[in-house]
PDB file of N, CA and C in Angstrom:
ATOM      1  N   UNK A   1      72.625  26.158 -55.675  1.00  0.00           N
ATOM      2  CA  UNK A   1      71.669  26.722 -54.749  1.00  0.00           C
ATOM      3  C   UNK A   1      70.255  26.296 -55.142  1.00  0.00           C
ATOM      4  N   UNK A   2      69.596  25.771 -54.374  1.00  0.00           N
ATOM      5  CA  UNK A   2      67.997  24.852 -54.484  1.00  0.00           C
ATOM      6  C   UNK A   2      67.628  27.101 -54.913  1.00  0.00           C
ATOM      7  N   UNK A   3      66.244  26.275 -55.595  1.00  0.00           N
ATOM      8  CA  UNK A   3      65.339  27.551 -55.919  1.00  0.00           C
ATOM      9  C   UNK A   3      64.181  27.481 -55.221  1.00  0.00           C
ATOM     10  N   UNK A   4      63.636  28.522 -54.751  1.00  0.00           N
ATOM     11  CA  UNK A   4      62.317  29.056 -54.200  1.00  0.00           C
ATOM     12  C   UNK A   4      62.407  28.398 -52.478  1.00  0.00           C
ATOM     13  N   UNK A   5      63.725  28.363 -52.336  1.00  0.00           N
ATOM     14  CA  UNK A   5      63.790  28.089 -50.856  1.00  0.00           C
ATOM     15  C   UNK A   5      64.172  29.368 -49.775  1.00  0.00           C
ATOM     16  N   UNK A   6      64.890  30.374 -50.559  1.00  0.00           N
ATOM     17  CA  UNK A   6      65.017  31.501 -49.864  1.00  0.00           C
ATOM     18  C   UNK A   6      64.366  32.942 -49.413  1.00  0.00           C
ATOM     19  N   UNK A   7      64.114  33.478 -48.143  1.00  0.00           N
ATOM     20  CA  UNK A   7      63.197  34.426 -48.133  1.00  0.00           C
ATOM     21  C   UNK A   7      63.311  35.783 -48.863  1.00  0.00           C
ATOM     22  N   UNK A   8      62.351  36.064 -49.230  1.00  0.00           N
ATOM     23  CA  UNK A   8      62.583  37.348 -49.878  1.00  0.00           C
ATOM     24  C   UNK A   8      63.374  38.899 -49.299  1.00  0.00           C
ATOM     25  N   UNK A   9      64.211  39.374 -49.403  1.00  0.00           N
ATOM     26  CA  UNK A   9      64.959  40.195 -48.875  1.00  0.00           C
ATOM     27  C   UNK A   9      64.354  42.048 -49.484  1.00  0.00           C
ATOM     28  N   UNK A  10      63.539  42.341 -48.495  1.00  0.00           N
ATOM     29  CA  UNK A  10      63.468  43.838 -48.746  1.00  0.00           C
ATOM     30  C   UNK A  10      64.391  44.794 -48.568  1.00  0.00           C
ATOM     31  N   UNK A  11      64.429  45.794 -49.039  1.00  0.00           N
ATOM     32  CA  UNK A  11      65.629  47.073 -48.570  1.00  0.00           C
ATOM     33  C   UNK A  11      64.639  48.080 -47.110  1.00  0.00           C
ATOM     34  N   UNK A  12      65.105  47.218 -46.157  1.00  0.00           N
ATOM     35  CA  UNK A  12      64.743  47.936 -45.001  1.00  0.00           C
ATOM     36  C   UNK A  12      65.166  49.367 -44.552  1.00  0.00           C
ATOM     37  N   UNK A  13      64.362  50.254 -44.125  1.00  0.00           N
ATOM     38  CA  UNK A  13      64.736  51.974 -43.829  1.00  0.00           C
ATOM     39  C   UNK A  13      64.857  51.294 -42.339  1.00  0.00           C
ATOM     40  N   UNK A  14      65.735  52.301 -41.402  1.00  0.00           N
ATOM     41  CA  UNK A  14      66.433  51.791 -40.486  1.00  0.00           C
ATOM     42  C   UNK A  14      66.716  53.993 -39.670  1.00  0.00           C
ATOM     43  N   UNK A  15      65.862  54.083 -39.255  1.00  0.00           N
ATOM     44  CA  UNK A  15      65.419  55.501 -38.396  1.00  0.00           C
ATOM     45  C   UNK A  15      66.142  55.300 -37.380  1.00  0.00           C
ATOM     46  N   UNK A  16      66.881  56.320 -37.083  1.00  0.00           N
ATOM     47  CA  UNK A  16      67.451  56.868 -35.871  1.00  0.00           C
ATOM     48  C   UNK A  16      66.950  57.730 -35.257  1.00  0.00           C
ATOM     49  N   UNK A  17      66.776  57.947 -33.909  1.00  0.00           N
ATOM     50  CA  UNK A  17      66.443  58.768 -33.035  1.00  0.00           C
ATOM     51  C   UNK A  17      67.120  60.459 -33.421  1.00  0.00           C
ATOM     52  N   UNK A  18      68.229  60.284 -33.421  1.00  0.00           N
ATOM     53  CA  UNK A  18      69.338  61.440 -34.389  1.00  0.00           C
ATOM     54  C   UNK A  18      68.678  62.096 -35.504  1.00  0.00           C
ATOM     55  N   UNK A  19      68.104  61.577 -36.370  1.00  0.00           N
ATOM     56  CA  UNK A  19      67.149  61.514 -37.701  1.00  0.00           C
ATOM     57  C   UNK A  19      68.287  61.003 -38.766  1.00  0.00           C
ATOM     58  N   UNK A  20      68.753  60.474 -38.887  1.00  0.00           N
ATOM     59  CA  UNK A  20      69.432  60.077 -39.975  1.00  0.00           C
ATOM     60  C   UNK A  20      68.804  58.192 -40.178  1.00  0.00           C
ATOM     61  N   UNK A  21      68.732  58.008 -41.405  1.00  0.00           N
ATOM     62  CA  UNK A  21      67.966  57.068 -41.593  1.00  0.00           C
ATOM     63  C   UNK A  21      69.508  56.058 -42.682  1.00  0.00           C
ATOM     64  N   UNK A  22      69.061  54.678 -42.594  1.00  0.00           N
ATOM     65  CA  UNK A  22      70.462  53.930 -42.921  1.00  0.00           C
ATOM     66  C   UNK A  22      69.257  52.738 -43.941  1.00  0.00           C
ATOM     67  N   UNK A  23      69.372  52.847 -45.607  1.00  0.00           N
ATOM     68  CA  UNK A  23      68.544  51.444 -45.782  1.00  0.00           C
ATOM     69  C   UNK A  23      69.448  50.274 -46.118  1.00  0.00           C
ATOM     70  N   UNK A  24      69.107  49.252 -45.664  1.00  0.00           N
ATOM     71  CA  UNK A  24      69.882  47.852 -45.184  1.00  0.00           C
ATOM     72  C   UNK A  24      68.916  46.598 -45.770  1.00  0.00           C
ATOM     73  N   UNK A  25      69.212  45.574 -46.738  1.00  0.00           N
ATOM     74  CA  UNK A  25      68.495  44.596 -46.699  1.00  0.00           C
ATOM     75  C   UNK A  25      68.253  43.616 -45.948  1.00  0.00           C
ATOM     76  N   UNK A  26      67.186  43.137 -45.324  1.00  0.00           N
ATOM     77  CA  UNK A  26      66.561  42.768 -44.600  1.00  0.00           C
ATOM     78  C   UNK A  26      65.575  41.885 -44.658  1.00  0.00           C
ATOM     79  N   UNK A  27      65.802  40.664 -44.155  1.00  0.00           N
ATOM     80  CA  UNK A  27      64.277  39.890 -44.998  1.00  0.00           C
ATOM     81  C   UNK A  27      62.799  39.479 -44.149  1.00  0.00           C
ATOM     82  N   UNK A  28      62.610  40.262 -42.978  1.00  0.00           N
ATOM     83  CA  UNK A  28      61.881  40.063 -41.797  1.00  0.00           C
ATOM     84  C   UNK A  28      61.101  41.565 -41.566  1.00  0.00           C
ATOM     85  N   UNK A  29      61.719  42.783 -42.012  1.00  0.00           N
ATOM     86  CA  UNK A  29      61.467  43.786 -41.710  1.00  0.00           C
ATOM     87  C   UNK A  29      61.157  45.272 -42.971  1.00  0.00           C
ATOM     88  N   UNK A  30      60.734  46.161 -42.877  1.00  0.00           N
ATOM     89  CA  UNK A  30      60.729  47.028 -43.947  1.00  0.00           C
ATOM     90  C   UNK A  30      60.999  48.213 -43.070  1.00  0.00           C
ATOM     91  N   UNK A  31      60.547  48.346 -42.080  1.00  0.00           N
ATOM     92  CA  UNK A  31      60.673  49.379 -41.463  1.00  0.00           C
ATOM     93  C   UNK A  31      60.959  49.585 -39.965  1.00  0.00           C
ATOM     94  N   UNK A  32      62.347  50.489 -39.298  1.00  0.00           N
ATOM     95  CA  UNK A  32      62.649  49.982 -37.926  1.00  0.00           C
ATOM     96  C   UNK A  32      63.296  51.233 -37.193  1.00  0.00           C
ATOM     97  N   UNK A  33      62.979  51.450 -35.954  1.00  0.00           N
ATOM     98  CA  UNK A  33      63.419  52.338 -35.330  1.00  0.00           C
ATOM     99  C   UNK A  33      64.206  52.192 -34.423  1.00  0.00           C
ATOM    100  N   UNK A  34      65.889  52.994 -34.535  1.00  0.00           N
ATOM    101  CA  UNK A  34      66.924  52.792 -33.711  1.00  0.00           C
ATOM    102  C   UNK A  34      66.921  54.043 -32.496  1.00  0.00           C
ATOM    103  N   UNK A  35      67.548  53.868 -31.717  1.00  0.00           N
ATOM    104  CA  UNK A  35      68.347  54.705 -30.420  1.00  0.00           C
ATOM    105  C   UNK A  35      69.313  55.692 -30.889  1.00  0.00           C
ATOM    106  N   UNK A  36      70.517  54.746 -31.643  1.00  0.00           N
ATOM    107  CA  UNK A  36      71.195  54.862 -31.571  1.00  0.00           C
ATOM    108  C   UNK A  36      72.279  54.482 -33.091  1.00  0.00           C
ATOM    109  N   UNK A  37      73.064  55.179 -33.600  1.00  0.00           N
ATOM    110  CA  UNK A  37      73.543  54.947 -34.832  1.00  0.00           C
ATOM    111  C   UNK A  37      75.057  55.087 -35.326  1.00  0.00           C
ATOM    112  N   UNK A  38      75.035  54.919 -36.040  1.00  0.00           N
ATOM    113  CA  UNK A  38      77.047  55.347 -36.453  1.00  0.00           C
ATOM    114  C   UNK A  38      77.246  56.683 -36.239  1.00  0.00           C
ATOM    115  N   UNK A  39      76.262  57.184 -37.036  1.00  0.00           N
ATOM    116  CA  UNK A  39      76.316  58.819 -37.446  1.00  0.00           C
ATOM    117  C   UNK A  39      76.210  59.747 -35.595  1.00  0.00           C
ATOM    118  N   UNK A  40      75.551  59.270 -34.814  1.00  0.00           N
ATOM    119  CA  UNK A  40      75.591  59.655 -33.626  1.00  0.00           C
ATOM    120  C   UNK A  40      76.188  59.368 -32.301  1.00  0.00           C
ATOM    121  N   UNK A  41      76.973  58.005 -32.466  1.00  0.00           N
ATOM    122  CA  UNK A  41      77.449  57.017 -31.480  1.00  0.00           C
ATOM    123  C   UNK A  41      78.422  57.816 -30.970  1.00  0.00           C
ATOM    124  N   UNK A  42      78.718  58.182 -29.528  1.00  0.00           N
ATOM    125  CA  UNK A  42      80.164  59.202 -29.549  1.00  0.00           C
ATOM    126  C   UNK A  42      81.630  57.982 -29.666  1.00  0.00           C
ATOM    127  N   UNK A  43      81.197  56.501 -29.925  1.00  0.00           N
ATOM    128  CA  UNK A  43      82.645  56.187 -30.292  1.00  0.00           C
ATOM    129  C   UNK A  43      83.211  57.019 -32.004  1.00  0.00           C
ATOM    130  N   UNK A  44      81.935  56.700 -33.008  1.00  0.00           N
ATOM    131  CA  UNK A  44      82.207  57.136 -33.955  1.00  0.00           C
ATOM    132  C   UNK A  44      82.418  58.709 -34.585  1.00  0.00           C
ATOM    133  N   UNK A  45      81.881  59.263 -33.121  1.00  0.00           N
ATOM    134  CA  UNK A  45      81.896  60.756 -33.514  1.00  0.00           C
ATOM    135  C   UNK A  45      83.268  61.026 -32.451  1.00  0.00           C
ATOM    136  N   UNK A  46      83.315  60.841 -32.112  1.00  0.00           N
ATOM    137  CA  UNK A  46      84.891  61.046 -30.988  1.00  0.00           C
ATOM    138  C   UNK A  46      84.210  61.838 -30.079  1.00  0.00           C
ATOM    139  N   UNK A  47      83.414  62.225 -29.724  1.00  0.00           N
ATOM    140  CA  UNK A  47      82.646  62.794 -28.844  1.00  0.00           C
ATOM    141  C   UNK A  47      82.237  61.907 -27.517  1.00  0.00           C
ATOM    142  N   UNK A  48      83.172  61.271 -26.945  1.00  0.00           N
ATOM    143  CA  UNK A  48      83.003  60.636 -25.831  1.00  0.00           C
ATOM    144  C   UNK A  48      82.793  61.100 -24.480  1.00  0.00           C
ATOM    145  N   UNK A  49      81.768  60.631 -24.140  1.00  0.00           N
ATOM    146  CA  UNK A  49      81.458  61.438 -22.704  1.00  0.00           C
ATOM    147  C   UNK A  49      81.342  60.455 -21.396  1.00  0.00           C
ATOM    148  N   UNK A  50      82.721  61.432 -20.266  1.00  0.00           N
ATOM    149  CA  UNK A  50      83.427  60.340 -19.645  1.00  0.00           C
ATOM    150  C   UNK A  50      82.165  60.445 -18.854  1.00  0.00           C
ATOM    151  N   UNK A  51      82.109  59.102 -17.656  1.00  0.00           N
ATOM    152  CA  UNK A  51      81.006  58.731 -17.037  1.00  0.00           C
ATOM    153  C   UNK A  51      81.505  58.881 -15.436  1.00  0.00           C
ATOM    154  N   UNK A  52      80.809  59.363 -14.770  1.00  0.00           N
ATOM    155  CA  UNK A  52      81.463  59.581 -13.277  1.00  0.00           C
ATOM    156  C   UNK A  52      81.235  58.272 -12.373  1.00  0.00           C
ATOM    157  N   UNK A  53      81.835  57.690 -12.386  1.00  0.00           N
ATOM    158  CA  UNK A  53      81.250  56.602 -11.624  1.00  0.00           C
ATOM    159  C   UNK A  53      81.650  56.756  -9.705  1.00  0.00           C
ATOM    160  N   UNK A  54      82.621  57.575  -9.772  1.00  0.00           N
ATOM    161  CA  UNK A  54      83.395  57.807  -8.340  1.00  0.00           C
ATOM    162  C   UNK A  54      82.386  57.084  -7.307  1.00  0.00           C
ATOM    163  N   UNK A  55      81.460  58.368  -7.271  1.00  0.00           N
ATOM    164  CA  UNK A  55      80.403  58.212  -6.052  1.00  0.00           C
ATOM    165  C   UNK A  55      79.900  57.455  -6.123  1.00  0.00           C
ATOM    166  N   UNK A  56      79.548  56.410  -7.283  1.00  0.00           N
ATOM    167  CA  UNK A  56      79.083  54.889  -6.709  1.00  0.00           C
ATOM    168  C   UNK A  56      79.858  53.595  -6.417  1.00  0.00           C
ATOM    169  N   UNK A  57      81.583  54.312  -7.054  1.00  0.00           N
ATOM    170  CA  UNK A  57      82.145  53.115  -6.372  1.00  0.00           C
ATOM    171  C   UNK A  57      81.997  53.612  -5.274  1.00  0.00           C
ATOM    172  N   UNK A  58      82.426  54.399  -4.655  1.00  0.00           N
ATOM    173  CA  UNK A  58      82.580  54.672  -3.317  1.00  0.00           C
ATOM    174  C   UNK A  58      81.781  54.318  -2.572  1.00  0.00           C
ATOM    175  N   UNK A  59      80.465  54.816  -2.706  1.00  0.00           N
ATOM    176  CA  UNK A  59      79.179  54.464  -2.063  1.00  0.00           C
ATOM    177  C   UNK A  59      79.456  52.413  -1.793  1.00  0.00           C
ATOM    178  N   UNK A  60      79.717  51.738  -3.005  1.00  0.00           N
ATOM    179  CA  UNK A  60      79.695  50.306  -2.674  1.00  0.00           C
ATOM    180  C   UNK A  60      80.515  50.073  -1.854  1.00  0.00           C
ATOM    181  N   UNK A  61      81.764  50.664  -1.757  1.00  0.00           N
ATOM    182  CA  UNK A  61      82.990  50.511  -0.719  1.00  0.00           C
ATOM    183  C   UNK A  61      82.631  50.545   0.555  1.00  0.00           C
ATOM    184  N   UNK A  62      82.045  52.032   0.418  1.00  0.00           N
ATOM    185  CA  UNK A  62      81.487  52.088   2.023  1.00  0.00           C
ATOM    186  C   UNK A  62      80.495  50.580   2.612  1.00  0.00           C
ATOM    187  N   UNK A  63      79.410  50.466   1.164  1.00  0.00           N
ATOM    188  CA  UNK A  63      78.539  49.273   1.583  1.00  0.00           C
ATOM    189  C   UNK A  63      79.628  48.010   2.369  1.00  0.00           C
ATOM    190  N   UNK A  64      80.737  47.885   1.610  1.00  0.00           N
ATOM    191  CA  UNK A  64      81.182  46.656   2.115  1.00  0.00           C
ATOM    192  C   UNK A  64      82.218  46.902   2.639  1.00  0.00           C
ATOM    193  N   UNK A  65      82.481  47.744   3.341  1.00  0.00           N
ATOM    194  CA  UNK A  65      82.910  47.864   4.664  1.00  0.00           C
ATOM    195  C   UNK A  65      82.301  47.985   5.841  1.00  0.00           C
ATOM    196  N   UNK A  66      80.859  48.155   5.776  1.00  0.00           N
ATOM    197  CA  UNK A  66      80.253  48.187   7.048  1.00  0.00           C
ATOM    198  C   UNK A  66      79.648  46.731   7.014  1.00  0.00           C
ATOM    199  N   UNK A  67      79.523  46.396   5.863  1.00  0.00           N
ATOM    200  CA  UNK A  67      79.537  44.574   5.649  1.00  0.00           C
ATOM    201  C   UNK A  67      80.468  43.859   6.886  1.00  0.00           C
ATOM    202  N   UNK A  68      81.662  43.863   6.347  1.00  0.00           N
ATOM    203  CA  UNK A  68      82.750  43.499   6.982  1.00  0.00           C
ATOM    204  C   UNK A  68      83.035  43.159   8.198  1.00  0.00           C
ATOM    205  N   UNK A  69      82.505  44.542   8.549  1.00  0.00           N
ATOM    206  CA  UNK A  69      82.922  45.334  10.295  1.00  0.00           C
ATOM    207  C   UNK A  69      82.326  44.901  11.197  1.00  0.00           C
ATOM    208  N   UNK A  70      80.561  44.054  10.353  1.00  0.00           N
ATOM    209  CA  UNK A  70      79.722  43.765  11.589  1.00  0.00           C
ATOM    210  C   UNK A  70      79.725  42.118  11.797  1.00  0.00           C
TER     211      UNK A  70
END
């Protein structure tokens, strides 16, 4: 491995909206603010929340059937 060619790698803090904070090395950043995280994600929490989509398929259906018709 050549020397003094690689960037320096800080231990980046990594903030969640949730408040739980994750530090990660990082060589661009020290400090960064997420949405969204492991600790809160409902895949990882099993806390999944189903999404209704009905009324907008429907709504498009209708769109393209009066598409169709004319």
């Amino acid at each position: 491995m050549k020397t003094d060619i690689h960037p320096p790698v800080f231990i980046a803090q990594f903030t969640c909206s949730c408040g739980a904070t994750h530090n990660i090395g990082n060589t661009t950043l020290k400090e960064t603010h997420v949405e969204i995280c492991s600790e809160c994600h409902p895949f990882y929490t099993g806390k999944q929340k189903l999404v209704d989509t009905t009324g907008r398929v429907d709504k498009f259906r209708k769109k393209e059937q009066a598409a169709q018709q004319k």
